[in-house]
PDB file of N, CA and C in Angstrom:
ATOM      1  N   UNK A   1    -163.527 -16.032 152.134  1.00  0.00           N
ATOM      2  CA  UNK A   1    -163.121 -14.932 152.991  1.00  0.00           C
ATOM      3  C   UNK A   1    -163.680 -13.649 152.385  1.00  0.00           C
ATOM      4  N   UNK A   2    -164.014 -12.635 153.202  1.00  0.00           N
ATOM      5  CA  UNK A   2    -164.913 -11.422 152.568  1.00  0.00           C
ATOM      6  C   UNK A   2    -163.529 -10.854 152.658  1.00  0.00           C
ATOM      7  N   UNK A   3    -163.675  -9.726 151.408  1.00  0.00           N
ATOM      8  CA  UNK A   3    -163.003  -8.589 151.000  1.00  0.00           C
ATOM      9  C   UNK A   3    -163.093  -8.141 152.588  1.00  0.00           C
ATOM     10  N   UNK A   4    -163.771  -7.522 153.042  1.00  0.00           N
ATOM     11  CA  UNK A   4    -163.116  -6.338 154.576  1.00  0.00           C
ATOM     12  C   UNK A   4    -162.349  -7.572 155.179  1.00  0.00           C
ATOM     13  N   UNK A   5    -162.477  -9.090 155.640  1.00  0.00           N
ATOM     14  CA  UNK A   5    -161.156  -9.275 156.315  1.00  0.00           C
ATOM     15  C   UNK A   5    -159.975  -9.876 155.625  1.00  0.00           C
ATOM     16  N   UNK A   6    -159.735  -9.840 154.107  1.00  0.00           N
ATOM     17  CA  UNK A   6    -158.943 -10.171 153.683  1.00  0.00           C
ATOM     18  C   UNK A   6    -157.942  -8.949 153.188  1.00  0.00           C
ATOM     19  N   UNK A   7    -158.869  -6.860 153.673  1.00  0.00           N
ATOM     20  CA  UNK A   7    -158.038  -6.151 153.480  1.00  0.00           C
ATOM     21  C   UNK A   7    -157.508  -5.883 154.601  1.00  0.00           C
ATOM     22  N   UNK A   8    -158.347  -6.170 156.124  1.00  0.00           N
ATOM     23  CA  UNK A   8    -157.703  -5.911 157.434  1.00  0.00           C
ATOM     24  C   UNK A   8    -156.217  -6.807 157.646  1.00  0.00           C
ATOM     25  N   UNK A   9    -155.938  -8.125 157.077  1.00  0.00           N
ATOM     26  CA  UNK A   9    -155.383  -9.014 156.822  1.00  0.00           C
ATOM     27  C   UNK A   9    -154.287  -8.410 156.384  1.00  0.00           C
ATOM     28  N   UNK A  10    -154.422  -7.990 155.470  1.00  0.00           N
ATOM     29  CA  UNK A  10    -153.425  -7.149 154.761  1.00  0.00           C
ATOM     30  C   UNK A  10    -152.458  -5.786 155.124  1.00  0.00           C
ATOM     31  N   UNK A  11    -153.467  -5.219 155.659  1.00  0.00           N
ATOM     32  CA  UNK A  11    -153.569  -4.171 156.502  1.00  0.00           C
ATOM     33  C   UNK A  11    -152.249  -4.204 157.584  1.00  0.00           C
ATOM     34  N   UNK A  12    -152.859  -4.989 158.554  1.00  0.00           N
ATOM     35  CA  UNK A  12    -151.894  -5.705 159.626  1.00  0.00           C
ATOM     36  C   UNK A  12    -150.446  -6.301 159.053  1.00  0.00           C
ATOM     37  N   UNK A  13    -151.071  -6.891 158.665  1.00  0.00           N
ATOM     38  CA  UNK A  13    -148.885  -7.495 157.482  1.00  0.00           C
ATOM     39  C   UNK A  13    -148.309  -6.474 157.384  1.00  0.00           C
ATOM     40  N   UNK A  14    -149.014  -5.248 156.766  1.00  0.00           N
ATOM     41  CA  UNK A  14    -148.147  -4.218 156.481  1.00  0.00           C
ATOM     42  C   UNK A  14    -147.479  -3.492 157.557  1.00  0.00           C
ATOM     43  N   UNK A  15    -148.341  -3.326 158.601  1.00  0.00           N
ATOM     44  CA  UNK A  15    -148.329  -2.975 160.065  1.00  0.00           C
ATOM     45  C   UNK A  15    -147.143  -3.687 160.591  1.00  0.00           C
ATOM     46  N   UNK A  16    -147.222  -4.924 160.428  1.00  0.00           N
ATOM     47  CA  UNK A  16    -145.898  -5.640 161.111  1.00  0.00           C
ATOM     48  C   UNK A  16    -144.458  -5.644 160.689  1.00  0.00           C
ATOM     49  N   UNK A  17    -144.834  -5.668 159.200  1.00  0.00           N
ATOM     50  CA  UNK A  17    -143.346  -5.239 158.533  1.00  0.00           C
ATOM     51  C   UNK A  17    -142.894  -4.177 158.250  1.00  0.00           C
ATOM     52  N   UNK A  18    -143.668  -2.876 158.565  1.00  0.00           N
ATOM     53  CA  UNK A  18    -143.322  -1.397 159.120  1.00  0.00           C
ATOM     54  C   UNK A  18    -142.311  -1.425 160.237  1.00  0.00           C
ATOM     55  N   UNK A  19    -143.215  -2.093 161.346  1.00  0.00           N
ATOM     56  CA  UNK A  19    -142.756  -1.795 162.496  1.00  0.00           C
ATOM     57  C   UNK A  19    -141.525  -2.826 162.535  1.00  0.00           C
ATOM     58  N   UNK A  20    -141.005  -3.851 162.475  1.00  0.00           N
ATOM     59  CA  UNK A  20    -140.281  -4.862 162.126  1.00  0.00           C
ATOM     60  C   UNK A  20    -139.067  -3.798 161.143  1.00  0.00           C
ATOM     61  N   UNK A  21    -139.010  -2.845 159.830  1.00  0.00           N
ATOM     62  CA  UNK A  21    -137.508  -2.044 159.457  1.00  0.00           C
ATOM     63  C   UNK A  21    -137.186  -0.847 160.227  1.00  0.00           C
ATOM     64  N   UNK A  22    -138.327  -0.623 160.914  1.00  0.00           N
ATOM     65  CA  UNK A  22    -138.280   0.388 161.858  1.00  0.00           C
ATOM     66  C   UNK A  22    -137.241   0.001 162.719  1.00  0.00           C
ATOM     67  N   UNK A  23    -137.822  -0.728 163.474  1.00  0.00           N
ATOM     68  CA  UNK A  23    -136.751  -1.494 164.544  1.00  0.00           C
ATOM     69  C   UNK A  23    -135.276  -2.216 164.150  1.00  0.00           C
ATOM     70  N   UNK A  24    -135.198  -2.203 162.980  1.00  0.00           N
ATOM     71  CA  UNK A  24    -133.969  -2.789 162.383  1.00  0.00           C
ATOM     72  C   UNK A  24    -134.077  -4.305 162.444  1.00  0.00           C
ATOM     73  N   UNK A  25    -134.937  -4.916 162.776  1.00  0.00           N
ATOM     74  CA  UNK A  25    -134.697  -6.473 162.190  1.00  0.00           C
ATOM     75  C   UNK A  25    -134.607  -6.617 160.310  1.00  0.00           C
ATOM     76  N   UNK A  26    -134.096  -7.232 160.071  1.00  0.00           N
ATOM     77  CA  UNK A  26    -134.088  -7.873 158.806  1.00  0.00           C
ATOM     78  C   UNK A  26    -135.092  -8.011 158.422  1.00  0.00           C
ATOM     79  N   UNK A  27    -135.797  -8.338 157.339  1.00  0.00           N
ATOM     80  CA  UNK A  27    -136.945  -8.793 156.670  1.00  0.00           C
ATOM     81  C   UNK A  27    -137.161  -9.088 155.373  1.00  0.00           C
ATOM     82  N   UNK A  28    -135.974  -9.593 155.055  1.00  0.00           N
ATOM     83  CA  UNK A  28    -135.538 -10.053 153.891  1.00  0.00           C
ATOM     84  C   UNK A  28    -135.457  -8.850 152.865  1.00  0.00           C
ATOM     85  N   UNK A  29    -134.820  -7.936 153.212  1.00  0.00           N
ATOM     86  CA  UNK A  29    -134.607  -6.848 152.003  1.00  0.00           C
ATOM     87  C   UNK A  29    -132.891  -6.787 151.608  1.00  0.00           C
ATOM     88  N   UNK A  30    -132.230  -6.329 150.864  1.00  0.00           N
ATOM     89  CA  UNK A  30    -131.210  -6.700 150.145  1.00  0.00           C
ATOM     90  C   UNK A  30    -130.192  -5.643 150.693  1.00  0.00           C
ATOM     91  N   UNK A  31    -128.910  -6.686 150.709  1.00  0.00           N
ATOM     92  CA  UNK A  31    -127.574  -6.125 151.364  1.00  0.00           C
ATOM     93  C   UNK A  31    -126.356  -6.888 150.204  1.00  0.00           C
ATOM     94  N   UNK A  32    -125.635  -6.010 149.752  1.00  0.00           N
ATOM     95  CA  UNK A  32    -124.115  -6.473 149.056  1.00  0.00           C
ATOM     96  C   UNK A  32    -123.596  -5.750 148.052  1.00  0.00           C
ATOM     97  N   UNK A  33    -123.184  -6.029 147.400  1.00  0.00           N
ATOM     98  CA  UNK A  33    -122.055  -5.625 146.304  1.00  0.00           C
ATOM     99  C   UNK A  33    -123.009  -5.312 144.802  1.00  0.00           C
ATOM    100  N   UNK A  34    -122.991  -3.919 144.813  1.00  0.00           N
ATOM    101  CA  UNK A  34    -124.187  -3.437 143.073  1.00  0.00           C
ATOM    102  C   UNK A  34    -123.195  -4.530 141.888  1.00  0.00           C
ATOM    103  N   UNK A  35    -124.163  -4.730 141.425  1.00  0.00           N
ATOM    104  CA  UNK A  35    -123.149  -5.655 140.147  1.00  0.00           C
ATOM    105  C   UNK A  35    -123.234  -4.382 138.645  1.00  0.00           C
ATOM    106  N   UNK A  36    -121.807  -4.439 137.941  1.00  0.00           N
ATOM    107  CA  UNK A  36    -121.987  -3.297 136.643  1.00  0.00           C
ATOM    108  C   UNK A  36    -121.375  -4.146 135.881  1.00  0.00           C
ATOM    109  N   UNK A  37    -122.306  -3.644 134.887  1.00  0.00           N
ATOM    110  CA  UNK A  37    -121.840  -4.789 133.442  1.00  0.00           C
ATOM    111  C   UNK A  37    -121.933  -6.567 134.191  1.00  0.00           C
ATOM    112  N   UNK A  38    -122.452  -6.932 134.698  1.00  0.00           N
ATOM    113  CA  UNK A  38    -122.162  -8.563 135.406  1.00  0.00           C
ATOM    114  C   UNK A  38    -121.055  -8.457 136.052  1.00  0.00           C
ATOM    115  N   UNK A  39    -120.616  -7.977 136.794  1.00  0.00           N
ATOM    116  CA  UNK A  39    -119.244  -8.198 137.378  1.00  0.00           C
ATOM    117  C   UNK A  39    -119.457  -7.288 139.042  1.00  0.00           C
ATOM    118  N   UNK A  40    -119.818  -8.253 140.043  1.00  0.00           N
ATOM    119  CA  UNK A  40    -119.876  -7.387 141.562  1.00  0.00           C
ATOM    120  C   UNK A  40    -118.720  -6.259 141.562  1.00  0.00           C
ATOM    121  N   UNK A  41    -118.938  -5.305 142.479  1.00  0.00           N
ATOM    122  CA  UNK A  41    -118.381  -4.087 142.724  1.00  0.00           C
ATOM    123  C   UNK A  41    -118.068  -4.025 144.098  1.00  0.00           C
ATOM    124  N   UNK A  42    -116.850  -4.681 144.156  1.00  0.00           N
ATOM    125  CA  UNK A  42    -116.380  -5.485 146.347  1.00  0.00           C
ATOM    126  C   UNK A  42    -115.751  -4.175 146.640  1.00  0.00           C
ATOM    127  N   UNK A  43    -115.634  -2.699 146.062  1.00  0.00           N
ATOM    128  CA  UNK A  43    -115.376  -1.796 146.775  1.00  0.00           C
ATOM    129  C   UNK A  43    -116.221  -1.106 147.239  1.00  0.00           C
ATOM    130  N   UNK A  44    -117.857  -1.341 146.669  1.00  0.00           N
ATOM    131  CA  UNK A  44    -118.776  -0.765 147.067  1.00  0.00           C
ATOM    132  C   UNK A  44    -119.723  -1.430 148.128  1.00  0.00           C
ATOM    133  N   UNK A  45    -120.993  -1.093 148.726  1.00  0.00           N
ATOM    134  CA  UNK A  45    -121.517  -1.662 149.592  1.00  0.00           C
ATOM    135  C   UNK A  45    -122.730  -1.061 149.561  1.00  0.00           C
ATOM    136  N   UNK A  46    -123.966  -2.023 149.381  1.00  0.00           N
ATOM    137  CA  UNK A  46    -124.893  -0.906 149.122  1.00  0.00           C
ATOM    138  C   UNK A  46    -126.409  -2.030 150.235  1.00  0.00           C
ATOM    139  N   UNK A  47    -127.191  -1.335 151.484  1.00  0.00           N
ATOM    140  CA  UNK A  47    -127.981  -2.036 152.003  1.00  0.00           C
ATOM    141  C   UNK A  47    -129.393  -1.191 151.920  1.00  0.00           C
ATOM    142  N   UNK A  48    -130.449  -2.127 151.490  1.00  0.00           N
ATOM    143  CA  UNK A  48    -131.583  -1.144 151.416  1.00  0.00           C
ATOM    144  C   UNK A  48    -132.438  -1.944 152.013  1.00  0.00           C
ATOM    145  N   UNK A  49    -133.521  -1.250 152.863  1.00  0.00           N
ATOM    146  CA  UNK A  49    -134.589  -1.825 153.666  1.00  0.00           C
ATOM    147  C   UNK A  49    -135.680  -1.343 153.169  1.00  0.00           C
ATOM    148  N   UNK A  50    -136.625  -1.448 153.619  1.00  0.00           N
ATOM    149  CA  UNK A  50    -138.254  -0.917 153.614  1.00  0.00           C
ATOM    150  C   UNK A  50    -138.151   1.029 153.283  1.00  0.00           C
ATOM    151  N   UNK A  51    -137.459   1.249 154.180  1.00  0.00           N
ATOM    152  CA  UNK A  51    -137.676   2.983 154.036  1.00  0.00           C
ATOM    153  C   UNK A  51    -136.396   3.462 153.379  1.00  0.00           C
ATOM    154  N   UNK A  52    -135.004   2.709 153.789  1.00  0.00           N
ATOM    155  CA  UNK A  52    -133.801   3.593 153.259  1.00  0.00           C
ATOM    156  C   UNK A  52    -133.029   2.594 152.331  1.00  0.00           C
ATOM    157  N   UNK A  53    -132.308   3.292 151.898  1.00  0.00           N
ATOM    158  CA  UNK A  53    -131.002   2.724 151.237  1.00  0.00           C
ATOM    159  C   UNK A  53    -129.846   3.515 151.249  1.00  0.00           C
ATOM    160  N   UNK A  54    -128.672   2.408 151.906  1.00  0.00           N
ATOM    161  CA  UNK A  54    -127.610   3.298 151.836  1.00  0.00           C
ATOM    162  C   UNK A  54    -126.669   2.356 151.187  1.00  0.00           C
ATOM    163  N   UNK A  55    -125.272   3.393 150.920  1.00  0.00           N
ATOM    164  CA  UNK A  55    -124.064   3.014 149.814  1.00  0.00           C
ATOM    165  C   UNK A  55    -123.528   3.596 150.535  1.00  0.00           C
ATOM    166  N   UNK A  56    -122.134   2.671 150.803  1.00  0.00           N
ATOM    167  CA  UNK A  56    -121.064   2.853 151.628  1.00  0.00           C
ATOM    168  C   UNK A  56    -119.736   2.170 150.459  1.00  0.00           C
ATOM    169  N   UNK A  57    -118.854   2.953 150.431  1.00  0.00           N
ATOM    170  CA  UNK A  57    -117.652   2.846 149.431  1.00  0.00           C
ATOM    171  C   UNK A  57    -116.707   2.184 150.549  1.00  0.00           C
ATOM    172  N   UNK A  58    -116.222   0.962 150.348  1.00  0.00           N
ATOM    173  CA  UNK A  58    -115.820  -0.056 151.962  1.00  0.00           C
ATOM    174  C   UNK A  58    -114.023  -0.012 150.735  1.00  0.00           C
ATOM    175  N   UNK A  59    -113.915   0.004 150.001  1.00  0.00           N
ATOM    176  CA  UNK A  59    -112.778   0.373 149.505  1.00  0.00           C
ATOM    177  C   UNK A  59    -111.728   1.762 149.374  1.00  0.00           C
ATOM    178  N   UNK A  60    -112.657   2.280 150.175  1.00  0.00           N
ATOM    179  CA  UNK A  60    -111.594   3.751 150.078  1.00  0.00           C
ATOM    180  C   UNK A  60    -111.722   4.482 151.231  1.00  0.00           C
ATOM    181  N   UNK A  61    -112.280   5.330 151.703  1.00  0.00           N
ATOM    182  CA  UNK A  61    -112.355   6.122 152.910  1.00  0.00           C
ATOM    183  C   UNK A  61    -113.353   5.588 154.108  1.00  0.00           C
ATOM    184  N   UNK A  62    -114.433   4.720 153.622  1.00  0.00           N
ATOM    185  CA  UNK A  62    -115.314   3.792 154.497  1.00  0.00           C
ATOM    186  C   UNK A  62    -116.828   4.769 154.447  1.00  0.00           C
ATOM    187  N   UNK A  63    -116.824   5.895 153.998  1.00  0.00           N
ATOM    188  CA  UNK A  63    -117.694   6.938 154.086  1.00  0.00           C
ATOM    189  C   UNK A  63    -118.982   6.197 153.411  1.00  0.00           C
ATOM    190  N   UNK A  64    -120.601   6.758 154.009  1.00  0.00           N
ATOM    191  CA  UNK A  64    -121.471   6.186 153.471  1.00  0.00           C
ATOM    192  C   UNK A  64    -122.720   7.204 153.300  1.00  0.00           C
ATOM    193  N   UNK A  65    -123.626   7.078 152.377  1.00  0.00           N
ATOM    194  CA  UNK A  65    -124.277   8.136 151.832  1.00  0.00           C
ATOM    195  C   UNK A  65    -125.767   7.661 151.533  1.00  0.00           C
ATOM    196  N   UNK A  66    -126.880   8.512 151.944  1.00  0.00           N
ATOM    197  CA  UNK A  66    -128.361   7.688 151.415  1.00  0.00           C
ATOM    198  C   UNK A  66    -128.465   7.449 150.031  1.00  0.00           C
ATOM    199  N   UNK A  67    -129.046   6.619 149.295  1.00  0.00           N
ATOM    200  CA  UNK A  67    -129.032   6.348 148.003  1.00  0.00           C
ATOM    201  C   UNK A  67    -130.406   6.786 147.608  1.00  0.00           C
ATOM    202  N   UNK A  68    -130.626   7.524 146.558  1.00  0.00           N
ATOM    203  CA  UNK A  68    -132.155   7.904 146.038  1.00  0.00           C
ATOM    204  C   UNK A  68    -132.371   7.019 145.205  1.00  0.00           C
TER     205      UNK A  68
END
């Protein structure tokens, strides 16, 4: 396979799984409970995709915040 269609190749994947967190499907990026010291944290809630990540405190007021 030549380098130009194995970067168009590439290219496009990226293209699809843009448009794919855009739209909110899943795409295998990570959703649950931050673990501290080894031990999950079930009051917290933390989901991050392709562009964002957010933390939502599901133990106290329900309030949720972007994560940097």
């Amino acid at each position: 396979m030549s380098p130009r269609v194995a970067g168009a190749a590439l290219a496009l994947l990226a293209a699809v799984l843009l448009v794919a967190s855009l739209a909110g499907i899943p795409a295998g990026w990570w959703t649950g409970h931050p673990v501290r010291n080894g031990e999950p944290m079930h009051k917290k809630d933390v989901d991050v995709t392709m562009l964002t990540a957010v933390g939502c405190n599901t133990g106290g007021d329900g309030s949720c915040e972007p994560l940097r």
